[in-house]
N, C-alpha and C. Protein backbone atom coordinates (compact mmCIF):
# COMPACT_ATOMS: atom_id res chain seq x y z
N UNK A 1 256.56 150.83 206.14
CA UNK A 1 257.53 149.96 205.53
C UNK A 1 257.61 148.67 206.34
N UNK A 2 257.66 147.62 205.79
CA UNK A 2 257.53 146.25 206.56
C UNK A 2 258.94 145.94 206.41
N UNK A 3 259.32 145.02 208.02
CA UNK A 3 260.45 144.74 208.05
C UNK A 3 260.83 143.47 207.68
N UNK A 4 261.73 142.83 207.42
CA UNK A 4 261.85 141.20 206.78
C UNK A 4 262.01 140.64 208.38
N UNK A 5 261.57 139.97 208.76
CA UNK A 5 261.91 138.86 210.59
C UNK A 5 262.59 138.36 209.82
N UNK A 6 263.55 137.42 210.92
CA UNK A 6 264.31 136.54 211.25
C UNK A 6 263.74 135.01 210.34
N UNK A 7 262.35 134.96 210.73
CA UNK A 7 261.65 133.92 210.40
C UNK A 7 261.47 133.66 209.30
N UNK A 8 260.87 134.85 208.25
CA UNK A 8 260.89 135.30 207.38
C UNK A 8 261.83 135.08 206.22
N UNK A 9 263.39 135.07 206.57
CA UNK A 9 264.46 135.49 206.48
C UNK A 9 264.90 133.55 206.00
N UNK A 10 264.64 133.32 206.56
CA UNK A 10 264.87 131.54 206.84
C UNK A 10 263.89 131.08 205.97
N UNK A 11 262.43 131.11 205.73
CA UNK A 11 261.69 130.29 205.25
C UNK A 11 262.16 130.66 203.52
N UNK A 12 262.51 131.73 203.68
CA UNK A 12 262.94 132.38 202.19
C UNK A 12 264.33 131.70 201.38
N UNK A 13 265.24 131.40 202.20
CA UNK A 13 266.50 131.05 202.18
C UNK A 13 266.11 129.26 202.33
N UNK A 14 265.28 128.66 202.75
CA UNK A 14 264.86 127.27 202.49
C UNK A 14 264.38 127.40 201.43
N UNK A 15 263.31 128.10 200.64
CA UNK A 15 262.63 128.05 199.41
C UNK A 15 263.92 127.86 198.36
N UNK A 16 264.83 129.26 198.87
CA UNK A 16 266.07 128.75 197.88
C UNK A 16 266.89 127.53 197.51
N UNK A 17 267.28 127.28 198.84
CA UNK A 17 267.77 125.77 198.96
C UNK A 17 267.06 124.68 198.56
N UNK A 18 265.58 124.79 198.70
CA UNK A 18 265.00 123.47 198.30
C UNK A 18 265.08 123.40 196.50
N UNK A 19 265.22 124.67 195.92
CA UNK A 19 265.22 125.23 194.62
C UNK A 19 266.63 124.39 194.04
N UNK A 20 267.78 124.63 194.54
CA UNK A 20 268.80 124.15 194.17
C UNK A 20 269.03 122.74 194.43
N UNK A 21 268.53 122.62 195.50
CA UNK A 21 268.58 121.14 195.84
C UNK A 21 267.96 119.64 194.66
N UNK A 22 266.68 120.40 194.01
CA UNK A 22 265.73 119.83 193.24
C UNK A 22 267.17 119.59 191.77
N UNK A 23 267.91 120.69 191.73
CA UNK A 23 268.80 120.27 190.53
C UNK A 23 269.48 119.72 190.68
N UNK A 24 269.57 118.52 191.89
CA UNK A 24 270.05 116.66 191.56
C UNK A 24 269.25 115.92 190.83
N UNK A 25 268.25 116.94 190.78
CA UNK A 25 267.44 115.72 189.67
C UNK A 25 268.35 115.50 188.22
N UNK A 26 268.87 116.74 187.83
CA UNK A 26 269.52 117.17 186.30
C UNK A 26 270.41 115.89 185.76
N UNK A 27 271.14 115.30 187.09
CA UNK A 27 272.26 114.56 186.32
C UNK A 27 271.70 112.96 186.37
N UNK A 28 271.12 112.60 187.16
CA UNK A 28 270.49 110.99 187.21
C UNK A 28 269.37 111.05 185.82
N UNK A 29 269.04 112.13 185.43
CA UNK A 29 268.06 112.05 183.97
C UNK A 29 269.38 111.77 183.25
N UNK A 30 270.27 112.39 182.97
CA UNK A 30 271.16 112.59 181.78
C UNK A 30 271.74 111.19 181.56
N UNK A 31 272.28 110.68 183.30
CA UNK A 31 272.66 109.57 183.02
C UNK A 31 272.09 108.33 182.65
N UNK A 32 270.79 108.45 183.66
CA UNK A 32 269.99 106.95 182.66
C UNK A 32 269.75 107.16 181.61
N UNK A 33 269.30 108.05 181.00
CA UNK A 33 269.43 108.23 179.57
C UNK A 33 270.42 107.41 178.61
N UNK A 34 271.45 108.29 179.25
CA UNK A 34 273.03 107.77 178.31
C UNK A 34 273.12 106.41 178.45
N UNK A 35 272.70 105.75 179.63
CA UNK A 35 272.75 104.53 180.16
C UNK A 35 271.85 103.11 179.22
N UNK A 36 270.71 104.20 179.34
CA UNK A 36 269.56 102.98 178.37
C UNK A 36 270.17 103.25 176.63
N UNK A 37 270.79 104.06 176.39
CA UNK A 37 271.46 104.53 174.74
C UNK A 37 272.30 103.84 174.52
N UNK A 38 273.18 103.87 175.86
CA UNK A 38 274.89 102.10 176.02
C UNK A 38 274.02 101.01 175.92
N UNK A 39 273.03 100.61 176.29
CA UNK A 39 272.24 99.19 177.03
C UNK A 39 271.84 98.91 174.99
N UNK A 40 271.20 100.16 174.86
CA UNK A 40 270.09 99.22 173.59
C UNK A 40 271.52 99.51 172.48
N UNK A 41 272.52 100.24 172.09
CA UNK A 41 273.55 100.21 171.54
C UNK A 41 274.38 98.37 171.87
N UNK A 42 274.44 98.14 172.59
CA UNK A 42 274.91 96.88 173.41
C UNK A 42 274.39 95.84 172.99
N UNK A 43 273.02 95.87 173.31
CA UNK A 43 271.47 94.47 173.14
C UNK A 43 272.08 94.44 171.20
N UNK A 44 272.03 95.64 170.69
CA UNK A 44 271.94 95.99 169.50
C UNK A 44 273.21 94.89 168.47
N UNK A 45 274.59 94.84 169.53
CA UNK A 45 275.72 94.59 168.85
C UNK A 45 275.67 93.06 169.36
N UNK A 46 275.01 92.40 170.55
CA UNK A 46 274.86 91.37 171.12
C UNK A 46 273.69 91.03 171.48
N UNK A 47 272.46 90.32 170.71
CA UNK A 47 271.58 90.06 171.24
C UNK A 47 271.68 89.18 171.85
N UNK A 48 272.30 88.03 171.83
CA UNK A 48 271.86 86.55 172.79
C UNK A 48 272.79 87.21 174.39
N UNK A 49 273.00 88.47 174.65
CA UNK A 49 273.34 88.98 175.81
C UNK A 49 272.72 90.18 176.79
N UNK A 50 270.91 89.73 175.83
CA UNK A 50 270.04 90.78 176.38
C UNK A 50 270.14 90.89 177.99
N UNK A 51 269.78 89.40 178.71
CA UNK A 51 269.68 89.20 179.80
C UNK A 51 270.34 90.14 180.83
N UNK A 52 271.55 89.65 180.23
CA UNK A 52 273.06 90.34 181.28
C UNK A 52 272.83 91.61 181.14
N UNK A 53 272.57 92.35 179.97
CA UNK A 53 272.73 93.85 179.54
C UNK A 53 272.21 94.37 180.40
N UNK A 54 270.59 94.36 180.08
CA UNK A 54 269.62 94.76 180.91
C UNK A 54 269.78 94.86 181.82
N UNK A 55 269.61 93.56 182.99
CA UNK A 55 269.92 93.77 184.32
C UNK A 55 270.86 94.53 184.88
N UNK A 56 272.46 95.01 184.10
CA UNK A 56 273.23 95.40 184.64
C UNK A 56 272.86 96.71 184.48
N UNK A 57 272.04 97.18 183.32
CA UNK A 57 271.96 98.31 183.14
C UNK A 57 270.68 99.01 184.35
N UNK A 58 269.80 98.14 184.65
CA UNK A 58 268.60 98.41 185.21
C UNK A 58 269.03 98.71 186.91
N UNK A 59 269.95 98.00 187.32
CA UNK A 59 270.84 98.12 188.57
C UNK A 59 272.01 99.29 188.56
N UNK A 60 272.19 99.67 187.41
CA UNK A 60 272.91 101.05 187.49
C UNK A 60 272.19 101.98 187.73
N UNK A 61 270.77 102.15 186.77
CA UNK A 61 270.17 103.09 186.76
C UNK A 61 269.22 103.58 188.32
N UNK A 62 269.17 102.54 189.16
CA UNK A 62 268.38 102.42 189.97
C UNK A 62 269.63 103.33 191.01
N UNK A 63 270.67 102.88 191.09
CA UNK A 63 271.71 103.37 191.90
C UNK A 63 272.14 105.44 191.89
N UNK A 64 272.03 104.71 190.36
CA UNK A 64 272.10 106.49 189.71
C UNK A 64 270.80 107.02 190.05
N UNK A 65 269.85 106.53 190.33
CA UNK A 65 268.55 107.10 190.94
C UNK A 65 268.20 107.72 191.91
N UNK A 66 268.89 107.14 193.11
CA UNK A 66 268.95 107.65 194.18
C UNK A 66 269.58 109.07 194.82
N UNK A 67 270.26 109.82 193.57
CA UNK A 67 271.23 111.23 194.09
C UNK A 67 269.96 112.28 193.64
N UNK A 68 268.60 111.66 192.82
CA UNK A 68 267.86 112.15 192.79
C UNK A 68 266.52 112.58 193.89
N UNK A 69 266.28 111.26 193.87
CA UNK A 69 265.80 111.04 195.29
C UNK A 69 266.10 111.62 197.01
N UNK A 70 267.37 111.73 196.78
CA UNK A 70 267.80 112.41 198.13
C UNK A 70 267.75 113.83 197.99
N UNK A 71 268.45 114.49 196.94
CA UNK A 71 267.95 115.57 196.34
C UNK A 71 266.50 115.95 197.26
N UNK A 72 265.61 115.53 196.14
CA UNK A 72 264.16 115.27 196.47
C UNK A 72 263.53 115.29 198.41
N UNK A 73 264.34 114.42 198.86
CA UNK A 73 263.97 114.47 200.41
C UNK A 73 264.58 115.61 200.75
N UNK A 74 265.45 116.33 200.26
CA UNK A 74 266.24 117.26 201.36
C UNK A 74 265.34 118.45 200.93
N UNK A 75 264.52 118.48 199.95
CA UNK A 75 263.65 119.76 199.01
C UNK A 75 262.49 120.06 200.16
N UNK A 76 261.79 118.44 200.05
CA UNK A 76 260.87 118.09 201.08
C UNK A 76 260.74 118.63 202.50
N UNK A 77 262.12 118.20 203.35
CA UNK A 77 262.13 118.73 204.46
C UNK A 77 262.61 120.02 204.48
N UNK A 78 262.98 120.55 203.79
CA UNK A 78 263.78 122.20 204.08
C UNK A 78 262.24 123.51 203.68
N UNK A 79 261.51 122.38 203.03
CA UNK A 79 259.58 123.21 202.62
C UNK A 79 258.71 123.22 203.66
N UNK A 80 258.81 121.82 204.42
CA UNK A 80 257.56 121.57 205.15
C UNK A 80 257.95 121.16 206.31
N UNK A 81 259.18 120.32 206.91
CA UNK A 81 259.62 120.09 208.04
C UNK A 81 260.61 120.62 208.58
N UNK A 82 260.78 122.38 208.10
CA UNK A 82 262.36 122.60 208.80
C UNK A 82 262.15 122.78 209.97
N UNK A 83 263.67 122.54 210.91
CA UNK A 83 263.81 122.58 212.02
C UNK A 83 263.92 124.21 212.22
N UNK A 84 264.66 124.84 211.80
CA UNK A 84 264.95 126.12 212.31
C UNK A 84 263.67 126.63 212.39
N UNK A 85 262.50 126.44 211.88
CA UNK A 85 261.79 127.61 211.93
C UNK A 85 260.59 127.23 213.68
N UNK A 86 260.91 126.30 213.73
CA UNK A 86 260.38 126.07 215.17
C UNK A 86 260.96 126.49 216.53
């Protein structure tokens, strides 16, 4: 019968975490989404206010981007650079 290590025990429990971690991606999709649906709803009711739309919308989305992204780094290091297991 094989025993589970310590080590073992950790790299398993990072796989998990990096698992959950990845579902920050879920809400920065939903929202740029909804975001570019307000933007072309918007362009739609005001065209000579494409300019403004856009940009404001393109600077939200970029912001809302980032809870993905970090997400993403914390997946990264908890796979391939954790500390505990050294």
């Amino acid at each position: 019968m094989n025993q589970v290590t310590g080590l073992d025990f950790i790299k398993a429990m990072s796989a998990v975490g990096a698992g959950i971690a990845m579902i920050a991606g879920v809400g920065p999709g939903i929202g740029q989404g909804y975001a570019a649906g307000q933007g072309a709803a918007a362009v739609g009711r005001n065209p000579g206010a494409k300019g403004n739309i856009m940009s404001t919308m393109l600077l939200g989305q970029a912001v809302a981007e980032t809870t993905g992204l970090y997400g993403f780094a914390v997946a990264i290091i908890l796979l391939f650079a954790n500390p505990l297991t050294k």
